[in-house]
PDB file of N, CA and C in Angstrom:
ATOM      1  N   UNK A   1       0.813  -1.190   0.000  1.00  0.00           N
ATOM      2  CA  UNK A   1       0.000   0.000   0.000  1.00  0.00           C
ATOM      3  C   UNK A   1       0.859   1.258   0.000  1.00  0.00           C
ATOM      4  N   UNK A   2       1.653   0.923   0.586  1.00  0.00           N
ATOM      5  CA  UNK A   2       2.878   2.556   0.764  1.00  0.00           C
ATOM      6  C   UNK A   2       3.389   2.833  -0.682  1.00  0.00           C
ATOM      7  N   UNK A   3       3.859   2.019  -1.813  1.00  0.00           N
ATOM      8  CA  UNK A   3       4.493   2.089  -2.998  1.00  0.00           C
ATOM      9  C   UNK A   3       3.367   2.785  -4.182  1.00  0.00           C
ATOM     10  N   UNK A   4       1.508   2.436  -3.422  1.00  0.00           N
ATOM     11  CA  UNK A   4       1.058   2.760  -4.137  1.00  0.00           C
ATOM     12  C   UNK A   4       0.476   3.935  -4.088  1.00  0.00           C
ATOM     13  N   UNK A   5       0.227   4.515  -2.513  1.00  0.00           N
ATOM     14  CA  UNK A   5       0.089   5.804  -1.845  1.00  0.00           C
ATOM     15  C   UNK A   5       1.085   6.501  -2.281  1.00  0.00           C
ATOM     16  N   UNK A   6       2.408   6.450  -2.257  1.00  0.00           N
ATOM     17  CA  UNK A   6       3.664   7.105  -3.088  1.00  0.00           C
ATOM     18  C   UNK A   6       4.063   7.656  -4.630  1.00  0.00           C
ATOM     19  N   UNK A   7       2.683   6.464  -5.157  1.00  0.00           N
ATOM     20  CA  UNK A   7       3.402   6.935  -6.570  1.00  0.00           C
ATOM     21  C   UNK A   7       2.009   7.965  -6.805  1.00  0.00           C
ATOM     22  N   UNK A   8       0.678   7.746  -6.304  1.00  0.00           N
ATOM     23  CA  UNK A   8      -0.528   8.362  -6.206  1.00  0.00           C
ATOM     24  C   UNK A   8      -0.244   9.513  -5.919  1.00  0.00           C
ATOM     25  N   UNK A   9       0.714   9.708  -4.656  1.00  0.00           N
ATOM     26  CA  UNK A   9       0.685  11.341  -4.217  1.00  0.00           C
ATOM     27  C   UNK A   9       1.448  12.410  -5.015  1.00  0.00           C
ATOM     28  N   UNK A  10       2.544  11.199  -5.927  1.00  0.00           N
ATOM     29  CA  UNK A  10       3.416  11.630  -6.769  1.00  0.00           C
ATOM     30  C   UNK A  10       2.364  12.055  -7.414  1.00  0.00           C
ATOM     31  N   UNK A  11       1.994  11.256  -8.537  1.00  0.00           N
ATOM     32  CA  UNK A  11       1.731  12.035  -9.494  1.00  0.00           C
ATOM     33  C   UNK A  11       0.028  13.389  -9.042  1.00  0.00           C
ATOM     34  N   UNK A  12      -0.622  13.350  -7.975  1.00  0.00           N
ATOM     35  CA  UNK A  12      -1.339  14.426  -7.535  1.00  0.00           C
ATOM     36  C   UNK A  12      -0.407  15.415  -7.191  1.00  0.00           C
ATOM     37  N   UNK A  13       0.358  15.387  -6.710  1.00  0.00           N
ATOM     38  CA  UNK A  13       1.050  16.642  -6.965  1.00  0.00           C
ATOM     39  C   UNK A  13       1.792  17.321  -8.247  1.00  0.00           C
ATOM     40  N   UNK A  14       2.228  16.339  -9.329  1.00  0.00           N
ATOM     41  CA  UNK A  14       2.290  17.022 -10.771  1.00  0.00           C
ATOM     42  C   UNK A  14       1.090  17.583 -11.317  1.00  0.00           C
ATOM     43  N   UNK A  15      -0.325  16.854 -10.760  1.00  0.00           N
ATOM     44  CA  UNK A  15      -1.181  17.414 -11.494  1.00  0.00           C
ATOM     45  C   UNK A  15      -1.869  18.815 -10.789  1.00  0.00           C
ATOM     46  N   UNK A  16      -0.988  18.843  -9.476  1.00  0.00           N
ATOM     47  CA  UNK A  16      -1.404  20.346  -8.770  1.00  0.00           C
ATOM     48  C   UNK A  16      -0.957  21.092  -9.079  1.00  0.00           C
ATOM     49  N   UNK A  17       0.453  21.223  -9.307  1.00  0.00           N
ATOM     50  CA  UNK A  17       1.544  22.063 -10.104  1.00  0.00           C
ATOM     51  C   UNK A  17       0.803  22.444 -11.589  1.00  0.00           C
ATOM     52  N   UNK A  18       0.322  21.591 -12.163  1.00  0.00           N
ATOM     53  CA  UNK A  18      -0.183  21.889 -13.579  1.00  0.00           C
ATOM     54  C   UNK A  18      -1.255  22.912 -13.482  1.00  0.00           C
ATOM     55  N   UNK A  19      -2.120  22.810 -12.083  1.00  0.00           N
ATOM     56  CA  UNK A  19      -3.313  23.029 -11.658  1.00  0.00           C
ATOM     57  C   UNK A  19      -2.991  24.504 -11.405  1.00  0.00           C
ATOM     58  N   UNK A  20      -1.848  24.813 -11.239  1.00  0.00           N
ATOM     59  CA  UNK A  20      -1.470  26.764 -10.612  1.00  0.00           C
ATOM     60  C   UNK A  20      -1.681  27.449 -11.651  1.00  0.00           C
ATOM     61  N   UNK A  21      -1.451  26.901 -13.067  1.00  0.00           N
ATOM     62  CA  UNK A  21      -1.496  27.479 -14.428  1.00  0.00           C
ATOM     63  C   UNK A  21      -2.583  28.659 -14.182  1.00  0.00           C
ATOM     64  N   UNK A  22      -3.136  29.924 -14.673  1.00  0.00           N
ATOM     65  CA  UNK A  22      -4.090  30.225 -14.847  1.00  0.00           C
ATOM     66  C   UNK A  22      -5.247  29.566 -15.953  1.00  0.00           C
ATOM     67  N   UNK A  23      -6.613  29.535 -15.962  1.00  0.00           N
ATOM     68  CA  UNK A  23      -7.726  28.914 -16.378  1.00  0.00           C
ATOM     69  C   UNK A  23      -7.782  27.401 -16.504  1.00  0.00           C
ATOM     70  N   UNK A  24      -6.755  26.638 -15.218  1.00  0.00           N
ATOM     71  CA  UNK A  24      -7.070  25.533 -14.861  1.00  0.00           C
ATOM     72  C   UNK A  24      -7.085  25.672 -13.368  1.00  0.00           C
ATOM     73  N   UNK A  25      -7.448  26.294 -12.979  1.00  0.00           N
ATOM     74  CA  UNK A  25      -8.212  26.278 -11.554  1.00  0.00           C
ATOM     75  C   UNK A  25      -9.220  25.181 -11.486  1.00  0.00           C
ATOM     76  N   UNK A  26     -10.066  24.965 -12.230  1.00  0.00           N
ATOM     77  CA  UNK A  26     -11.271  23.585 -11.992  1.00  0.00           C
ATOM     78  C   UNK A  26     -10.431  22.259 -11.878  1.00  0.00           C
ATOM     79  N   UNK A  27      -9.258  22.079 -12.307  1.00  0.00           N
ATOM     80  CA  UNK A  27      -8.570  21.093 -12.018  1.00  0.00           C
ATOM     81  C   UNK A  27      -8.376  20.818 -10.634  1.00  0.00           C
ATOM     82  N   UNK A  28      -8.287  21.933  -9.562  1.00  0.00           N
ATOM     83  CA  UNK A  28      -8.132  21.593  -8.486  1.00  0.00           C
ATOM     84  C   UNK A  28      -9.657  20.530  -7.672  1.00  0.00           C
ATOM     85  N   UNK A  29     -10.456  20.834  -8.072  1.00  0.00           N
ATOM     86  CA  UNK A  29     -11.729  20.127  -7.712  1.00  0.00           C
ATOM     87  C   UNK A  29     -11.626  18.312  -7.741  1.00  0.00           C
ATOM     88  N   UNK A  30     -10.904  18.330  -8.898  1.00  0.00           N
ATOM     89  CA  UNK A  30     -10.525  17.302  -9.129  1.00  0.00           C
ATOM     90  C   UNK A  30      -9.625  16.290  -8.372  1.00  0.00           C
ATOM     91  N   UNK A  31      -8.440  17.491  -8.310  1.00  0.00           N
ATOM     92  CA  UNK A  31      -7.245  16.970  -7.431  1.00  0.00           C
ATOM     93  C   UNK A  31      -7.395  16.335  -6.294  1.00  0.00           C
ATOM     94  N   UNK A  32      -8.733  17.655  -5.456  1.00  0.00           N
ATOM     95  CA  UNK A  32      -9.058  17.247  -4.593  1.00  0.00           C
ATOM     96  C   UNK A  32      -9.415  15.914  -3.856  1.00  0.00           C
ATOM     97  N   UNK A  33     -10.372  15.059  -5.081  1.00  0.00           N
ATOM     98  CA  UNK A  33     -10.931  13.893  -5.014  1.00  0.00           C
ATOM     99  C   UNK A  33      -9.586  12.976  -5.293  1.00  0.00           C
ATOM    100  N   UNK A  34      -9.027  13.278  -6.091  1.00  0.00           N
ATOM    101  CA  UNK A  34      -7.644  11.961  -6.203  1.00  0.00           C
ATOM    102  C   UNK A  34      -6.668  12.095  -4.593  1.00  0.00           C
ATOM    103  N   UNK A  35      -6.245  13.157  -4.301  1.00  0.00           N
ATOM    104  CA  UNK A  35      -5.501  13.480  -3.163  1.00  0.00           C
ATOM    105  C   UNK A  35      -6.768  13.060  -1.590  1.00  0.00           C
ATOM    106  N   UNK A  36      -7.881  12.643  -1.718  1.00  0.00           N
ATOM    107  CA  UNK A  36      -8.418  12.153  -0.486  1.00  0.00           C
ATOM    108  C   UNK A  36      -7.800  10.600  -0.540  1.00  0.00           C
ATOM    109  N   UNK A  37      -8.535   9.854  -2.410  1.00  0.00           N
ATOM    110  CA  UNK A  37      -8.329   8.747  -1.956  1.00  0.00           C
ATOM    111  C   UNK A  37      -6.965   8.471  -1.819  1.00  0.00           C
ATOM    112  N   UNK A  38      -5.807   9.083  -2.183  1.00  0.00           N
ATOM    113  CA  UNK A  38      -4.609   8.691  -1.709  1.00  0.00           C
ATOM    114  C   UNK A  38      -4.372   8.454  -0.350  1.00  0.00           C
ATOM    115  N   UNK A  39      -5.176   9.817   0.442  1.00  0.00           N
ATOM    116  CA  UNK A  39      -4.721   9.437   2.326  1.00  0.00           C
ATOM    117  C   UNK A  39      -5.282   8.224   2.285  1.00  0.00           C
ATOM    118  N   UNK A  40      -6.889   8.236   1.958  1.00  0.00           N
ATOM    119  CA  UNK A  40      -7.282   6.648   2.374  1.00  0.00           C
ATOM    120  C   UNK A  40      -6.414   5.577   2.440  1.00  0.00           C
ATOM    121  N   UNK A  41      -5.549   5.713   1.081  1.00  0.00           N
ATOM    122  CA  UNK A  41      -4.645   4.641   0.489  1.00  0.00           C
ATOM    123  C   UNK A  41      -3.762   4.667   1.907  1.00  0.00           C
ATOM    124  N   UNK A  42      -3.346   6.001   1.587  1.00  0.00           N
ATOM    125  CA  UNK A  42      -1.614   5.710   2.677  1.00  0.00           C
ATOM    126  C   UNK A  42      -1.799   5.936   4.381  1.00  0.00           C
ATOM    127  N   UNK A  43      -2.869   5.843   4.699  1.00  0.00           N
ATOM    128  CA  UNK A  43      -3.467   5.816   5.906  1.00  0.00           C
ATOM    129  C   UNK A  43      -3.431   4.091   6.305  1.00  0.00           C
ATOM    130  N   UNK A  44      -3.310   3.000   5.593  1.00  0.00           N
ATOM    131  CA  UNK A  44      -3.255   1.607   5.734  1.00  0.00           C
ATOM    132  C   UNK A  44      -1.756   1.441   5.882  1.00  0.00           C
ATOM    133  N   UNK A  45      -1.038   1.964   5.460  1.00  0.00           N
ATOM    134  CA  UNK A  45       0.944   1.724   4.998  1.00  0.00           C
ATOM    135  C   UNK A  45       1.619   1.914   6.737  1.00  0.00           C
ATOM    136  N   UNK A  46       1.964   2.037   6.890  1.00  0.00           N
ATOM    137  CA  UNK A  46       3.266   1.750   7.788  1.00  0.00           C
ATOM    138  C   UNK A  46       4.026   3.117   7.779  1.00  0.00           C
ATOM    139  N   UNK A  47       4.716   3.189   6.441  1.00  0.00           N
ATOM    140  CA  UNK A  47       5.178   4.345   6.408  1.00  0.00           C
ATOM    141  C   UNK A  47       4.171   5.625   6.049  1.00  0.00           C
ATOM    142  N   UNK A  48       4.375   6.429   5.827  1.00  0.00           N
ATOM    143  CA  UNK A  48       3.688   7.868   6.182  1.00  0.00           C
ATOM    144  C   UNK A  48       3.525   8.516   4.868  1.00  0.00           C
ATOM    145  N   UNK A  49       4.824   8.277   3.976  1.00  0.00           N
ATOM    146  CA  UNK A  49       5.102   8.897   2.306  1.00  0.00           C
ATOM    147  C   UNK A  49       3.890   9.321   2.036  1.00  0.00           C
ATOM    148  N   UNK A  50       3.264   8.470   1.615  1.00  0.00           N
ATOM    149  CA  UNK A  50       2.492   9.011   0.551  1.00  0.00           C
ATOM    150  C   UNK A  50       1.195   9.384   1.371  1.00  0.00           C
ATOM    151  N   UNK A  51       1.066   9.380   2.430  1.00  0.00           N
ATOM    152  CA  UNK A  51      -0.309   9.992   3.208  1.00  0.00           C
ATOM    153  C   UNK A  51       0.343  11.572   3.111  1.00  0.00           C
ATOM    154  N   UNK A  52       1.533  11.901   3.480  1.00  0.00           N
ATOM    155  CA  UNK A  52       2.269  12.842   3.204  1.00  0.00           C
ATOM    156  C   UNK A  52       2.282  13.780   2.024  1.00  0.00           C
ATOM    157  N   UNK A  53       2.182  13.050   1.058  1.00  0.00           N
ATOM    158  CA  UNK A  53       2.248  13.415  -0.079  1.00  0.00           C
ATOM    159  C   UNK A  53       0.922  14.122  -0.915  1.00  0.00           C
ATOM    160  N   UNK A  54       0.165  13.518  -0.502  1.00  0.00           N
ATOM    161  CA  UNK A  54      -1.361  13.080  -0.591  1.00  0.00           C
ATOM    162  C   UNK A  54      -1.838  14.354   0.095  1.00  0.00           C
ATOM    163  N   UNK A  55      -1.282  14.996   1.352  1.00  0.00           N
ATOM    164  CA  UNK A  55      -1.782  15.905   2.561  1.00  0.00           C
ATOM    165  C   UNK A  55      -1.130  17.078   1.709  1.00  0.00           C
ATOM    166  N   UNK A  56       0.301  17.174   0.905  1.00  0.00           N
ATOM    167  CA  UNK A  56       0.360  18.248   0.959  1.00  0.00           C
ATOM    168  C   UNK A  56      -0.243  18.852  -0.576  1.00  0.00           C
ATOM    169  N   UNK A  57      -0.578  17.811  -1.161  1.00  0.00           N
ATOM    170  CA  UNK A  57      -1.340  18.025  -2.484  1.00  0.00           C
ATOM    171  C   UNK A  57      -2.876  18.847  -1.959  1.00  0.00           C
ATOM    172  N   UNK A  58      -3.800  17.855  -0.722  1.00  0.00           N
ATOM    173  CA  UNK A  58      -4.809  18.671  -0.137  1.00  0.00           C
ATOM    174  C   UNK A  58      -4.595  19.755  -0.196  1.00  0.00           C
ATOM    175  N   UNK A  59      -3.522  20.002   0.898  1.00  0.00           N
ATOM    176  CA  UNK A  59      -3.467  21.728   0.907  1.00  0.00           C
ATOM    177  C   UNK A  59      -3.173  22.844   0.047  1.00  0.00           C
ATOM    178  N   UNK A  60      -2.582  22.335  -0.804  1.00  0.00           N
ATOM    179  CA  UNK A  60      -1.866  23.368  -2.052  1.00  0.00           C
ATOM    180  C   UNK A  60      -3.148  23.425  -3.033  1.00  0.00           C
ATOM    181  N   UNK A  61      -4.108  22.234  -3.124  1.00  0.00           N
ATOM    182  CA  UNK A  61      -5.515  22.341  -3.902  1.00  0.00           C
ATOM    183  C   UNK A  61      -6.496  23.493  -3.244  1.00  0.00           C
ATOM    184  N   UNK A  62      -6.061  23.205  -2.053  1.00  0.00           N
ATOM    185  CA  UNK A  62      -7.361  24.089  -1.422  1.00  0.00           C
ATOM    186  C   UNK A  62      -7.018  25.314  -0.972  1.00  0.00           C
ATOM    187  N   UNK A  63      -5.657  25.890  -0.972  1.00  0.00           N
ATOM    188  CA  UNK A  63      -5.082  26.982  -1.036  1.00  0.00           C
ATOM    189  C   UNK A  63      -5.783  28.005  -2.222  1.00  0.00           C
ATOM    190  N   UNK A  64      -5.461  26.888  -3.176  1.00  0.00           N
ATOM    191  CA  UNK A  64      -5.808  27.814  -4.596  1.00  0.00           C
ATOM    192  C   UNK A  64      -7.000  28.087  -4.702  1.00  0.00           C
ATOM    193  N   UNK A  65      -7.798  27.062  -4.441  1.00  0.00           N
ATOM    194  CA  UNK A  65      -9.332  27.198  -4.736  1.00  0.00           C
ATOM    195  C   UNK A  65      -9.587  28.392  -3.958  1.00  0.00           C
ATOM    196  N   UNK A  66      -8.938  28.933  -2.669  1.00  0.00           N
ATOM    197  CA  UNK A  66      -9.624  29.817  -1.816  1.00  0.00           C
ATOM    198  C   UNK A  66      -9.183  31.043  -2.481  1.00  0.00           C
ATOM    199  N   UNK A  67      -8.023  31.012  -3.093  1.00  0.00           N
ATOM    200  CA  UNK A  67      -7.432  31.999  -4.105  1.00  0.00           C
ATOM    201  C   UNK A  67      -8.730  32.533  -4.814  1.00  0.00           C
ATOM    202  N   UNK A  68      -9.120  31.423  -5.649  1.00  0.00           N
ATOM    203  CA  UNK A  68      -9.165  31.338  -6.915  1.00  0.00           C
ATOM    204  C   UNK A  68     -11.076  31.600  -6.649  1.00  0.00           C
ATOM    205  N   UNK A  69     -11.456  31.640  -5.324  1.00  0.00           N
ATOM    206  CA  UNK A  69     -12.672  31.928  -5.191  1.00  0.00           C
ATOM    207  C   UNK A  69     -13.706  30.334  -5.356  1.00  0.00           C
ATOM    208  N   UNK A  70     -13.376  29.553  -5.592  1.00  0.00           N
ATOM    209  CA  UNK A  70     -14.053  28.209  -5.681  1.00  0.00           C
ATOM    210  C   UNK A  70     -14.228  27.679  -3.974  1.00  0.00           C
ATOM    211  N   UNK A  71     -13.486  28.309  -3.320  1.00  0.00           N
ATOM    212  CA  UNK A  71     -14.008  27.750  -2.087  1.00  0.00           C
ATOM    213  C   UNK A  71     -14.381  28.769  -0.616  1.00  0.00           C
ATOM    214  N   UNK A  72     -15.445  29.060  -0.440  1.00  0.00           N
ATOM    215  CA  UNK A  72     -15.573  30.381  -0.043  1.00  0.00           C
ATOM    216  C   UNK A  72     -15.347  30.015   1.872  1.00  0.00           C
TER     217      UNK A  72
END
């Protein structure tokens, strides 16, 4: 579960980074939903990685959205 929480949080966070672009803000909505089920994922593991990973994708999604007015 940790290898797969790891590579999950990996790639939610490339797609958050993509997500800062201007007029992909709705991407974060998205992110959102991939970066929960990752904690789910890495909430079972042992190690922490990718719950980690997963947490800081949450926050950088929902940073923006509050930016970006999508989350009031």
């Amino acid at each position: 579960m940790n290898v797969i929480s790891t590579i999950w949080g990996v790639v939610v966070l490339l797609l958050t980074i993509l997500a800062l672009f201007p007029f992909l803000g709705w991407a974060n909505w998205f992110i959102l939903v991939l970066a929960v089920i990752g904690v789910i994922i890495g909430a079972f593991g042992k190690q922490k990685t990718g719950l980690i990973l997963n947490g800081i994708a949450i926050v950088i999604a929902s940073i923006r959205l509050i930016i970006g007015g999508g989350i009031i």
